[in-house]
C-alpha atoms as a PDB file:
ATOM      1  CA  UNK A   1       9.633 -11.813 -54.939  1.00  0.00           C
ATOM      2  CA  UNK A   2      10.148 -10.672 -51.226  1.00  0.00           C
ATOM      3  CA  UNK A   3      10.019  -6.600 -50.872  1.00  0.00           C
ATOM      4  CA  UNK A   4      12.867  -4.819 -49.473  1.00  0.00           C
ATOM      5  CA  UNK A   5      14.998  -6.583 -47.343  1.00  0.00           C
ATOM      6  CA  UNK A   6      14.290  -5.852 -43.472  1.00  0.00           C
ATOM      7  CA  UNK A   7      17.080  -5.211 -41.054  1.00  0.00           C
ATOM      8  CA  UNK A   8      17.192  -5.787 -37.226  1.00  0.00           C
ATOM      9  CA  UNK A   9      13.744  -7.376 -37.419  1.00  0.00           C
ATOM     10  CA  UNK A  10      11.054  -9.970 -37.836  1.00  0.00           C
ATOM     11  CA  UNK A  11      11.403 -12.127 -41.067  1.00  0.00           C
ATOM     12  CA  UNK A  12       8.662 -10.751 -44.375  1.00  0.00           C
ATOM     13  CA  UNK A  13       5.829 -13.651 -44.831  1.00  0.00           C
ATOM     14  CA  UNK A  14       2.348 -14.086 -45.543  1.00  0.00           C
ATOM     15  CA  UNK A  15      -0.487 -14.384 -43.570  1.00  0.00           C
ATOM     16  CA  UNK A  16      -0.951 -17.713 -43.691  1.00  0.00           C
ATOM     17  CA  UNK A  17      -0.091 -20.105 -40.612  1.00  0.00           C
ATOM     18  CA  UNK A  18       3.806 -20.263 -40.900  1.00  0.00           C
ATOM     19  CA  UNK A  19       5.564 -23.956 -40.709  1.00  0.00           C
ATOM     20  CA  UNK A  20       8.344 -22.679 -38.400  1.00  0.00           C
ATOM     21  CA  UNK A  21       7.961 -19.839 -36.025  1.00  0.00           C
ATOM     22  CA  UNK A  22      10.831 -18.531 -34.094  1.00  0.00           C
ATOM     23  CA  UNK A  23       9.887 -15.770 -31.390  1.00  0.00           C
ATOM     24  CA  UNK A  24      12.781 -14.069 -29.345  1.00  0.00           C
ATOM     25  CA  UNK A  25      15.166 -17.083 -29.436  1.00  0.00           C
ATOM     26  CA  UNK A  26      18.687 -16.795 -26.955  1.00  0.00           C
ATOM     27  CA  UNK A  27      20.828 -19.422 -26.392  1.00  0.00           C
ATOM     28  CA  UNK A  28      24.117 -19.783 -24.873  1.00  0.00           C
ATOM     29  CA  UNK A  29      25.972 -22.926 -23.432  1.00  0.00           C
ATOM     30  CA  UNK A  30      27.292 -20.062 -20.667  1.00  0.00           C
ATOM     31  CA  UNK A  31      25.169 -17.103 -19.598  1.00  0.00           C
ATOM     32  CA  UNK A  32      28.226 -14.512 -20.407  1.00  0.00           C
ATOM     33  CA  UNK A  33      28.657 -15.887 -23.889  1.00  0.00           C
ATOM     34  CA  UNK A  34      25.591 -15.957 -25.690  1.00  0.00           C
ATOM     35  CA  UNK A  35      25.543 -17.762 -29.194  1.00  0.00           C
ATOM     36  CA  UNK A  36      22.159 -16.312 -30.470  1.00  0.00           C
ATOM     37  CA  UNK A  37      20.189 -13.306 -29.349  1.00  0.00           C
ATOM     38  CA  UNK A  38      16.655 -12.752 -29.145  1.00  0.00           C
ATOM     39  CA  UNK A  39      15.931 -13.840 -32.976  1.00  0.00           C
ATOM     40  CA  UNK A  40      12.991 -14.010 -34.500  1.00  0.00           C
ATOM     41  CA  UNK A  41      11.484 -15.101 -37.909  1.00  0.00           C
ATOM     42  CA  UNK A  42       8.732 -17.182 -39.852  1.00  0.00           C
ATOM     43  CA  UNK A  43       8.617 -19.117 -42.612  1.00  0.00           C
ATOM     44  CA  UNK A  44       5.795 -20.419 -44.722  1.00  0.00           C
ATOM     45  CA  UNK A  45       5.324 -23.686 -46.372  1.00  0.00           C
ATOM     46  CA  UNK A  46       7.782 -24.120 -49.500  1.00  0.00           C
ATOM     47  CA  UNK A  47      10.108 -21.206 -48.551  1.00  0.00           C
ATOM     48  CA  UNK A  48      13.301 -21.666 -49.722  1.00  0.00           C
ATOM     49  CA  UNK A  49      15.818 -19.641 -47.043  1.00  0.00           C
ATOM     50  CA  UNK A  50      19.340 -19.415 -46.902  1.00  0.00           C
ATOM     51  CA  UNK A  51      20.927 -19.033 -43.599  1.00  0.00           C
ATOM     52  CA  UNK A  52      24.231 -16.982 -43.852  1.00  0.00           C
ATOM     53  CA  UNK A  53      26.461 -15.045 -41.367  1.00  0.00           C
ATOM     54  CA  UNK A  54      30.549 -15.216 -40.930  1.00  0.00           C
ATOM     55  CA  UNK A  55      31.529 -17.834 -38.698  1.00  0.00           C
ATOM     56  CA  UNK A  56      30.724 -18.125 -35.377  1.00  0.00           C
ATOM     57  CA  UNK A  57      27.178 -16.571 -36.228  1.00  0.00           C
ATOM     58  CA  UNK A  58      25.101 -18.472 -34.586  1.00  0.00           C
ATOM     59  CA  UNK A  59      23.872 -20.573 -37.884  1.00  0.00           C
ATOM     60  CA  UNK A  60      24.967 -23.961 -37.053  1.00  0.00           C
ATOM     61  CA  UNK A  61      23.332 -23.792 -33.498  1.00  0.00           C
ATOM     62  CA  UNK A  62      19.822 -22.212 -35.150  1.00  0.00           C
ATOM     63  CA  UNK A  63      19.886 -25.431 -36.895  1.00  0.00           C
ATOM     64  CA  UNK A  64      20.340 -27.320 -34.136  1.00  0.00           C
ATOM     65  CA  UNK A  65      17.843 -25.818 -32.348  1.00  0.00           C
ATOM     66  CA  UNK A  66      15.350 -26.162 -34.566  1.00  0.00           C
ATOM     67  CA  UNK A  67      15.635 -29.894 -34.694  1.00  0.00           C
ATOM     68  CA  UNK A  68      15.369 -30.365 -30.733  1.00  0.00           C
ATOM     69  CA  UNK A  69      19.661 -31.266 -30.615  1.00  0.00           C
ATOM     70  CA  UNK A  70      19.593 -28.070 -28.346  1.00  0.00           C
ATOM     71  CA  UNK A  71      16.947 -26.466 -26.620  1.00  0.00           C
ATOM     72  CA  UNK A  72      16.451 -22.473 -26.019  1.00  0.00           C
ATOM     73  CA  UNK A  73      17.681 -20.780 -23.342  1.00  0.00           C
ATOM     74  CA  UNK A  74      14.675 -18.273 -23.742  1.00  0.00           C
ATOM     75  CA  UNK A  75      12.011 -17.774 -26.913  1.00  0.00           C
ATOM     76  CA  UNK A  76      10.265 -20.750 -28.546  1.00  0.00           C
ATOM     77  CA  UNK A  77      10.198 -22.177 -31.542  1.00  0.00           C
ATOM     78  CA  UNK A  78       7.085 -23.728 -33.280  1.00  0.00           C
ATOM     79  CA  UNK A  79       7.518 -25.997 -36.034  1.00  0.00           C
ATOM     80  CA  UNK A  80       4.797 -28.103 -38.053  1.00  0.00           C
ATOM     81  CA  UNK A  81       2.604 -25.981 -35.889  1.00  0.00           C
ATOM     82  CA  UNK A  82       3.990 -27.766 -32.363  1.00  0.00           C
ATOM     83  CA  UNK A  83       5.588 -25.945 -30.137  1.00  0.00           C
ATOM     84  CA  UNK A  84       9.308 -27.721 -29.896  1.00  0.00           C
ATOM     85  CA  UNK A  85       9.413 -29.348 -26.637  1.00  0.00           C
ATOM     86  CA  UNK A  86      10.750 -32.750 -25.345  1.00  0.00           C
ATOM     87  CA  UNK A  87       6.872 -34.204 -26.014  1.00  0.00           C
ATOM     88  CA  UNK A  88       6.516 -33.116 -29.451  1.00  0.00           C
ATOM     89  CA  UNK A  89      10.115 -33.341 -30.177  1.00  0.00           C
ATOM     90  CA  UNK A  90       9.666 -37.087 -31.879  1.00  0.00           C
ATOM     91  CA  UNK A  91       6.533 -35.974 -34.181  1.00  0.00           C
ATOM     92  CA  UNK A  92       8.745 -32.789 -35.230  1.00  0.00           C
ATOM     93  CA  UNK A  93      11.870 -35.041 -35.942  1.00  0.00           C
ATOM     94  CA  UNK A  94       9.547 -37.570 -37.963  1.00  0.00           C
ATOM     95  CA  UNK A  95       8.738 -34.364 -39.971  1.00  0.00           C
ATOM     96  CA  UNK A  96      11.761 -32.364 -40.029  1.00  0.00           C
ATOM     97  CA  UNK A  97      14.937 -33.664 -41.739  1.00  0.00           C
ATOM     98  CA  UNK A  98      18.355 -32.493 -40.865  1.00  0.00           C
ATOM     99  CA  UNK A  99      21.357 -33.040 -43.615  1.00  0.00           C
ATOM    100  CA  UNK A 100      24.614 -32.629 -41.366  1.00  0.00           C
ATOM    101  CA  UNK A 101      27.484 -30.768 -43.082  1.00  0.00           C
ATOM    102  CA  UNK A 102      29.572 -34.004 -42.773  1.00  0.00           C
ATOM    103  CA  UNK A 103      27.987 -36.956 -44.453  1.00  0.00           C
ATOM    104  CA  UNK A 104      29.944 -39.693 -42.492  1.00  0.00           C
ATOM    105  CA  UNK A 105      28.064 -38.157 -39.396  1.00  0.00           C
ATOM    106  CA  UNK A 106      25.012 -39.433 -41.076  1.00  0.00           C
ATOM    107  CA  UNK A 107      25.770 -42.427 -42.762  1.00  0.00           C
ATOM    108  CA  UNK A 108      26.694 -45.482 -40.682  1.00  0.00           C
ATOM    109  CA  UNK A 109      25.115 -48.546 -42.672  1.00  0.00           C
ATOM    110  CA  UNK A 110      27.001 -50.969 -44.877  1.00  0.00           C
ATOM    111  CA  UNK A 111      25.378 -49.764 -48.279  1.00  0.00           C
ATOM    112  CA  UNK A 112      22.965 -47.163 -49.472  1.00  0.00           C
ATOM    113  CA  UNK A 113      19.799 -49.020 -49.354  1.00  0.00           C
ATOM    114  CA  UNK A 114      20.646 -49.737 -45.779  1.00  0.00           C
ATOM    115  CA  UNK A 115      21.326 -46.445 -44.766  1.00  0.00           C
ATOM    116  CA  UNK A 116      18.040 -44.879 -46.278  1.00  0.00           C
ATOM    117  CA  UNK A 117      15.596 -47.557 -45.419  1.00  0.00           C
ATOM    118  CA  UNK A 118      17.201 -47.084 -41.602  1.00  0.00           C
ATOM    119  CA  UNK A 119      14.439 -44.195 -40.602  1.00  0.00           C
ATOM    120  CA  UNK A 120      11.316 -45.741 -42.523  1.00  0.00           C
ATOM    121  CA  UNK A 121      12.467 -48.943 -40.512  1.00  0.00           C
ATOM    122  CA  UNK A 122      12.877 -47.731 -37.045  1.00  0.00           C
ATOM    123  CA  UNK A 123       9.038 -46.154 -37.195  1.00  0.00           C
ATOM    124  CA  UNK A 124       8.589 -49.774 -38.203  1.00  0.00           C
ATOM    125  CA  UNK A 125       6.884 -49.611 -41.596  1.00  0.00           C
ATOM    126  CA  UNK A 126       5.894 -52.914 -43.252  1.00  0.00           C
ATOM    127  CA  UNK A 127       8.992 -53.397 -45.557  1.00  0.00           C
ATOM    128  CA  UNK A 128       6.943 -52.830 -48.746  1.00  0.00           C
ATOM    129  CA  UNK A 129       5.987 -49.201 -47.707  1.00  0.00           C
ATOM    130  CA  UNK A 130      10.081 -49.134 -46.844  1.00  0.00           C
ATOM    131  CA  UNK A 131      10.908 -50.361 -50.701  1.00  0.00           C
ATOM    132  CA  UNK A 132       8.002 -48.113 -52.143  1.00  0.00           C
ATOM    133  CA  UNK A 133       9.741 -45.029 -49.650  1.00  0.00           C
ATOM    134  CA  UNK A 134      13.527 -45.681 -50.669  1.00  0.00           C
ATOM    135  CA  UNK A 135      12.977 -45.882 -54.048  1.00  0.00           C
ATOM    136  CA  UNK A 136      11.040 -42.657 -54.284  1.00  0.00           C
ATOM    137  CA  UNK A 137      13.903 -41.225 -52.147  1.00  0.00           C
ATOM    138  CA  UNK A 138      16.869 -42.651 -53.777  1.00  0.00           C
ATOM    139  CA  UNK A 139      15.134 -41.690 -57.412  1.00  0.00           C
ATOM    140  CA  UNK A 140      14.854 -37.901 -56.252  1.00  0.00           C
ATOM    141  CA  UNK A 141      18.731 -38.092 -55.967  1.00  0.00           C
ATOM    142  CA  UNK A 142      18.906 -39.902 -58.642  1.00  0.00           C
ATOM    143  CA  UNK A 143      21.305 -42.559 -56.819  1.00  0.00           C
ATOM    144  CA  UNK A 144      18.444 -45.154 -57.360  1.00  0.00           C
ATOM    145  CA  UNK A 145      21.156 -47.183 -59.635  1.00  0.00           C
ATOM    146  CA  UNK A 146      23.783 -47.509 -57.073  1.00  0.00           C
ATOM    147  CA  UNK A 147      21.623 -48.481 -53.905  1.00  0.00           C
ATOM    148  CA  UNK A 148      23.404 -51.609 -53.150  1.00  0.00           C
ATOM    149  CA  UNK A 149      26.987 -49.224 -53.132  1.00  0.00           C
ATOM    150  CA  UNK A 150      29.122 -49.516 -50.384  1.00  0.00           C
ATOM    151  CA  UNK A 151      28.988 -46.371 -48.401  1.00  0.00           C
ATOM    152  CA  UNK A 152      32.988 -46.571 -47.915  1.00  0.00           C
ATOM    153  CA  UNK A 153      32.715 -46.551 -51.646  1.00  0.00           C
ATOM    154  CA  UNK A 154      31.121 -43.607 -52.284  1.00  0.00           C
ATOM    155  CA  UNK A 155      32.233 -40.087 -53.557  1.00  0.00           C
ATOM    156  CA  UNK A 156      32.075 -36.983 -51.670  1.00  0.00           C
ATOM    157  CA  UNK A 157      28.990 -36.229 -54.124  1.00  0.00           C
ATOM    158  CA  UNK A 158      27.420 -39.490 -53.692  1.00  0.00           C
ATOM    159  CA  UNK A 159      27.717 -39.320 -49.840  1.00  0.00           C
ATOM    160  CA  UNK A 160      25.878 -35.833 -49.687  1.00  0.00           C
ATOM    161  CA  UNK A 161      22.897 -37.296 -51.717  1.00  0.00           C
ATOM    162  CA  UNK A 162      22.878 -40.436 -49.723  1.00  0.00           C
ATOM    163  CA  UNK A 163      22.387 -38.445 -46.925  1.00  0.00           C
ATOM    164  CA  UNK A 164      19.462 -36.357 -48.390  1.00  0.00           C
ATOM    165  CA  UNK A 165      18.132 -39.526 -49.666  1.00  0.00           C
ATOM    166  CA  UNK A 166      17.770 -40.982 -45.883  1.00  0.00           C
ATOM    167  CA  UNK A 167      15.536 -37.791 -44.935  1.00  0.00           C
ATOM    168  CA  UNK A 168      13.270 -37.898 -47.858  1.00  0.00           C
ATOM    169  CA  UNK A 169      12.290 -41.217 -46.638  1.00  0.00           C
ATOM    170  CA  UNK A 170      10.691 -39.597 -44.263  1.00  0.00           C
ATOM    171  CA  UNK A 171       8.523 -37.227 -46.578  1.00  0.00           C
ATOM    172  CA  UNK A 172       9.557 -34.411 -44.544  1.00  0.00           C
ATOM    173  CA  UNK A 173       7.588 -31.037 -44.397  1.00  0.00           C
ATOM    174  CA  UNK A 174      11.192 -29.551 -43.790  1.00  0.00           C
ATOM    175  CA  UNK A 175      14.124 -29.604 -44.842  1.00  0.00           C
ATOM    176  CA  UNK A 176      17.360 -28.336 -42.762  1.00  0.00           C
ATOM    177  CA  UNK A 177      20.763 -28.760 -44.216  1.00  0.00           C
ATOM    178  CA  UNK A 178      24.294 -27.479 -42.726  1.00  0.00           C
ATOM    179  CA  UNK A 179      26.897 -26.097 -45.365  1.00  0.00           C
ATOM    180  CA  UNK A 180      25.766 -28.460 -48.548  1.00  0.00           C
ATOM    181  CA  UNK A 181      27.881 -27.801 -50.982  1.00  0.00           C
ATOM    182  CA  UNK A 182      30.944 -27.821 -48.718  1.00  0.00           C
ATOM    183  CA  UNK A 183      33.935 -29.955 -50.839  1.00  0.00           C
ATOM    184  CA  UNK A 184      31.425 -30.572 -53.491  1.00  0.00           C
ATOM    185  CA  UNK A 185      33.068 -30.578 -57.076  1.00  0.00           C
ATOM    186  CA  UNK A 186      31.479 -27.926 -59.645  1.00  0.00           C
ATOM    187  CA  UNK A 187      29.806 -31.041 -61.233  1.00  0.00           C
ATOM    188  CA  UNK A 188      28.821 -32.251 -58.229  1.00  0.00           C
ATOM    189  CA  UNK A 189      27.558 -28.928 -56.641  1.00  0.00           C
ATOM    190  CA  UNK A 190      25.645 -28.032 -59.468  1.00  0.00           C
ATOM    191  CA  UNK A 191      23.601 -31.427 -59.477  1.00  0.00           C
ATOM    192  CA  UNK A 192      22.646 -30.318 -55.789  1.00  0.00           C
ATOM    193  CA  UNK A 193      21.199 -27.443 -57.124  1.00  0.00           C
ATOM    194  CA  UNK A 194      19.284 -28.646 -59.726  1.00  0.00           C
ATOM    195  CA  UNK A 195      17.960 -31.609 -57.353  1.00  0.00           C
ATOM    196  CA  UNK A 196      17.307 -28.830 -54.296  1.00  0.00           C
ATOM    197  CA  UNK A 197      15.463 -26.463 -56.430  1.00  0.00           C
ATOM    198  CA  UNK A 198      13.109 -29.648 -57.070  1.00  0.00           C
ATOM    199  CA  UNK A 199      12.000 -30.689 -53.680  1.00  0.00           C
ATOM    200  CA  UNK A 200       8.637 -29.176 -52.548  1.00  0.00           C
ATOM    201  CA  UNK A 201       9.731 -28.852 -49.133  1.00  0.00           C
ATOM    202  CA  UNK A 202      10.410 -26.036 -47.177  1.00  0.00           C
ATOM    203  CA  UNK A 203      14.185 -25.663 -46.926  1.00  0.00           C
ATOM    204  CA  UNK A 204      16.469 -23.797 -44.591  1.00  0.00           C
ATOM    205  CA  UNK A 205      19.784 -23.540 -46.030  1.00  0.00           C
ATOM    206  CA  UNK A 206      22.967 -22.463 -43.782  1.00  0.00           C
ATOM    207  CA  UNK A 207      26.229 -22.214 -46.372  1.00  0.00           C
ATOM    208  CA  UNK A 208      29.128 -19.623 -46.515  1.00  0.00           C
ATOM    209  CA  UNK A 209      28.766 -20.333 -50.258  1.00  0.00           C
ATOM    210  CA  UNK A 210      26.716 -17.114 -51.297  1.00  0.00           C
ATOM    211  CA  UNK A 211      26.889 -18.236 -55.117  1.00  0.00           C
ATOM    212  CA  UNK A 212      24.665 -21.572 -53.863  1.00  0.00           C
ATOM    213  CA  UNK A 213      22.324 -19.537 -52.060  1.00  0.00           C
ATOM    214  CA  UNK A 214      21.614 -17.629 -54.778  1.00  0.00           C
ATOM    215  CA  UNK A 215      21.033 -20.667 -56.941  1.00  0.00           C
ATOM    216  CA  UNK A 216      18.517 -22.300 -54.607  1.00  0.00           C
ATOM    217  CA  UNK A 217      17.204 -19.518 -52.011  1.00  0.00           C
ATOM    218  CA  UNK A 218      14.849 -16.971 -53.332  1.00  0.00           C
ATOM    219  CA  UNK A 219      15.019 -15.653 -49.096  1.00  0.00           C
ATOM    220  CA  UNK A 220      18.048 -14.883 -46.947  1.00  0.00           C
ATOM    221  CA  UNK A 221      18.001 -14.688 -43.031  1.00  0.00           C
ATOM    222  CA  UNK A 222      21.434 -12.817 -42.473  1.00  0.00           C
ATOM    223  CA  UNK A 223      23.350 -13.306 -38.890  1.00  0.00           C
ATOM    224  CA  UNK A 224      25.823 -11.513 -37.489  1.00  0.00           C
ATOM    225  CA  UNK A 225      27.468 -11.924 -33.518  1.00  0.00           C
ATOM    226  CA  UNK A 226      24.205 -14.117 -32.631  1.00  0.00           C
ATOM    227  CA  UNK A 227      21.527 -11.309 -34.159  1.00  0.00           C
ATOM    228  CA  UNK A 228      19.597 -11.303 -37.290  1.00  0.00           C
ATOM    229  CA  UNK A 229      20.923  -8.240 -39.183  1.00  0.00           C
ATOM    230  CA  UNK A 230      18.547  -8.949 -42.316  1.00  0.00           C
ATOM    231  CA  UNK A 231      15.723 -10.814 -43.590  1.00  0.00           C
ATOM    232  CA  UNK A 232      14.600 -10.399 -47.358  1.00  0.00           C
ATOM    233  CA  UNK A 233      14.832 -10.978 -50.881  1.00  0.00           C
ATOM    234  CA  UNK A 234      18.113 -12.942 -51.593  1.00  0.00           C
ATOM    235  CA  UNK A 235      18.653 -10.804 -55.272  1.00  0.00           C
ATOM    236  CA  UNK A 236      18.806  -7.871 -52.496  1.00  0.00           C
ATOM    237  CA  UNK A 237      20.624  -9.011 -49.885  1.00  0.00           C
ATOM    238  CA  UNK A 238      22.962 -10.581 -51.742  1.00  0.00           C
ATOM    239  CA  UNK A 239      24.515  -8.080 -53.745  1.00  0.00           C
ATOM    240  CA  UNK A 240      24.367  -5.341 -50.632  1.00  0.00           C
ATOM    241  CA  UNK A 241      28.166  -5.063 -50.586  1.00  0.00           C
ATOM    242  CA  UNK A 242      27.609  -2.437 -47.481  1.00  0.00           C
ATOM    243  CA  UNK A 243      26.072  -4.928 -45.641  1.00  0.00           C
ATOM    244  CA  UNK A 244      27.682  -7.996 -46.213  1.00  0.00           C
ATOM    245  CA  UNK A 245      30.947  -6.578 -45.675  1.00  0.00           C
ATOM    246  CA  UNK A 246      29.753  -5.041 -42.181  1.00  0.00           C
ATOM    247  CA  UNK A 247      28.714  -8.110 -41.548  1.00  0.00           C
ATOM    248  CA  UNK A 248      32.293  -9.559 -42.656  1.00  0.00           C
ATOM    249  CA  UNK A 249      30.955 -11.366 -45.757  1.00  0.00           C
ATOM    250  CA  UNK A 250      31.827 -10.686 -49.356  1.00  0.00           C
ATOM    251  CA  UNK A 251      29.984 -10.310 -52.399  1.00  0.00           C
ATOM    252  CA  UNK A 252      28.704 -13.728 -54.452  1.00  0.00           C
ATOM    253  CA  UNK A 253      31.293 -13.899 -57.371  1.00  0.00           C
ATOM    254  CA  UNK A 254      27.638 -14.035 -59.238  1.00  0.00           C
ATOM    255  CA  UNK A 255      26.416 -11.088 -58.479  1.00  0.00           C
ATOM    256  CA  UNK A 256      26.605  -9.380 -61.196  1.00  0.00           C
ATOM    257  CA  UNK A 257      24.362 -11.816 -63.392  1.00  0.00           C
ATOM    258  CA  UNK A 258      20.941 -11.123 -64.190  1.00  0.00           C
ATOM    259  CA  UNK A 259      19.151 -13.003 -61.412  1.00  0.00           C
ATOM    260  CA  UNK A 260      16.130 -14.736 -61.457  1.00  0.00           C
ATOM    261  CA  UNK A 261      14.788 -16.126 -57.969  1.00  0.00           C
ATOM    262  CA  UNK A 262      13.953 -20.365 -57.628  1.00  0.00           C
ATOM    263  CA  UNK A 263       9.931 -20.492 -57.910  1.00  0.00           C
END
């Protein structure tokens, strides 16, 4: 359990080296319209975060940015204890996975196996370290069954966990995922969860769906306008209705529950 959430400041963590370290990130596409604002935060090996703010916060671009699709326009960013530059940028994608909120933006193979074995491939691993690395991946999912389904034949749940299944190839130290329980089914959705809440890896999580963070973050990084408002416990965050609603956010329907944080 996190202590009391901090706002307008530097995310809680431990002392030990953190796995991503954000210092005094900006960014704008045009100097007069910045998109984020001098942010700063840490986290440490097996956090799981969730990433929320109203849209237009600044969340999708933080994710970008930490994955080298954007670069900052001032700050840096350290992750797997590289700075993120243009050199380092392929070690730090080989280690970092990103899950894009739309799945057909990731998946562009004929099947399943295809799609996940793409990565392990293209770092050109003999083909029985590829079969040993899909199956792992596709078994995490749970999808190991259909790996010879046609993408185009796939449900909006099975797409989602194909495309988690084509980072974990990659035995990822992080994990970065864009709004992913967006047009997920309850069934569906809650499957996520459970399979989420048993990967090792250290996740950032960016979702409007507060419920979801709740289920799978035991940390919340709140943004508002481009600036981190809030860093802290989710179970306190998340039930803030003062600050959420400043923040133009509502209450999880949830929140009420008792509420026990993912180890």
């Amino acid at each position: 359990m996190f202590g009391l959430a901090r706002q307008k400041g530097v995310g809680l963590h431990c002392m030990n080296t953190p796995i991503i370290e954000v210092k005094s990130l900006s960014f704008a596409y045009e100097q007069t319209l910045p998109i984020l604002k001098a942010i700063s935060f840490t986290a440490q090996k097996g956090e799981s975060i969730g990433l929320v703010g109203a849209n237009g916060a600044g969340k999708s671009t933080l994710l970008k940015l930490l994955v080298g699709l954007e670069f900052p326009t001032q700050g840096t960013i350290s992750m797997i204890n590289l700075s993120l530059n243009k050199k380092n940028l392929p070690l730090i994608r080989q280690k970092t996975g990103y899950v894009f909120q739309d799945s057909n933006s990731q998946l562009f193979m004929s099947n399943i196996y295809e799609d996940v074995s793409f990565a392990p491939r293209n770092y050109l691993l003999s083909q029985e370290e590829v079969d040993v690395r899909v199956k792992a991946a596709l078994t995490q999912v749970q999808l190991w069954e259909l790996k010879d389904k046609q993408i185009y034949k796939l449900s909006g749940g099975e797409k989602k966990l194909a495309s988690i299944a084509t980072i974990l190839s990659m035995n990822p130290d992080i994990i970065l995922m864009d709004e992913p329980s967006a047009a997920l089914d309850p069934k569906n959705r809650r499957n996520l969860i459970h399979i989420l809440n048993e990967l090792p890896q250290t996740k950032l999580i960016a979702s409007h769906d507060l419920d979801f963070i709740l289920d799978t973050c035991s940390r919340v990084i709140l943004l508002s306008h481009g600036s981190l408002v809030a860093d802290g416990a989710a179970c306190e965050i998340l039930v803030n209705r003062a600050l959420l609603e400043e923040n133009s956010l509502e209450l999880p329907l949830s929140f009420t529950r008792t509420y026990q944080p993912p180890l």
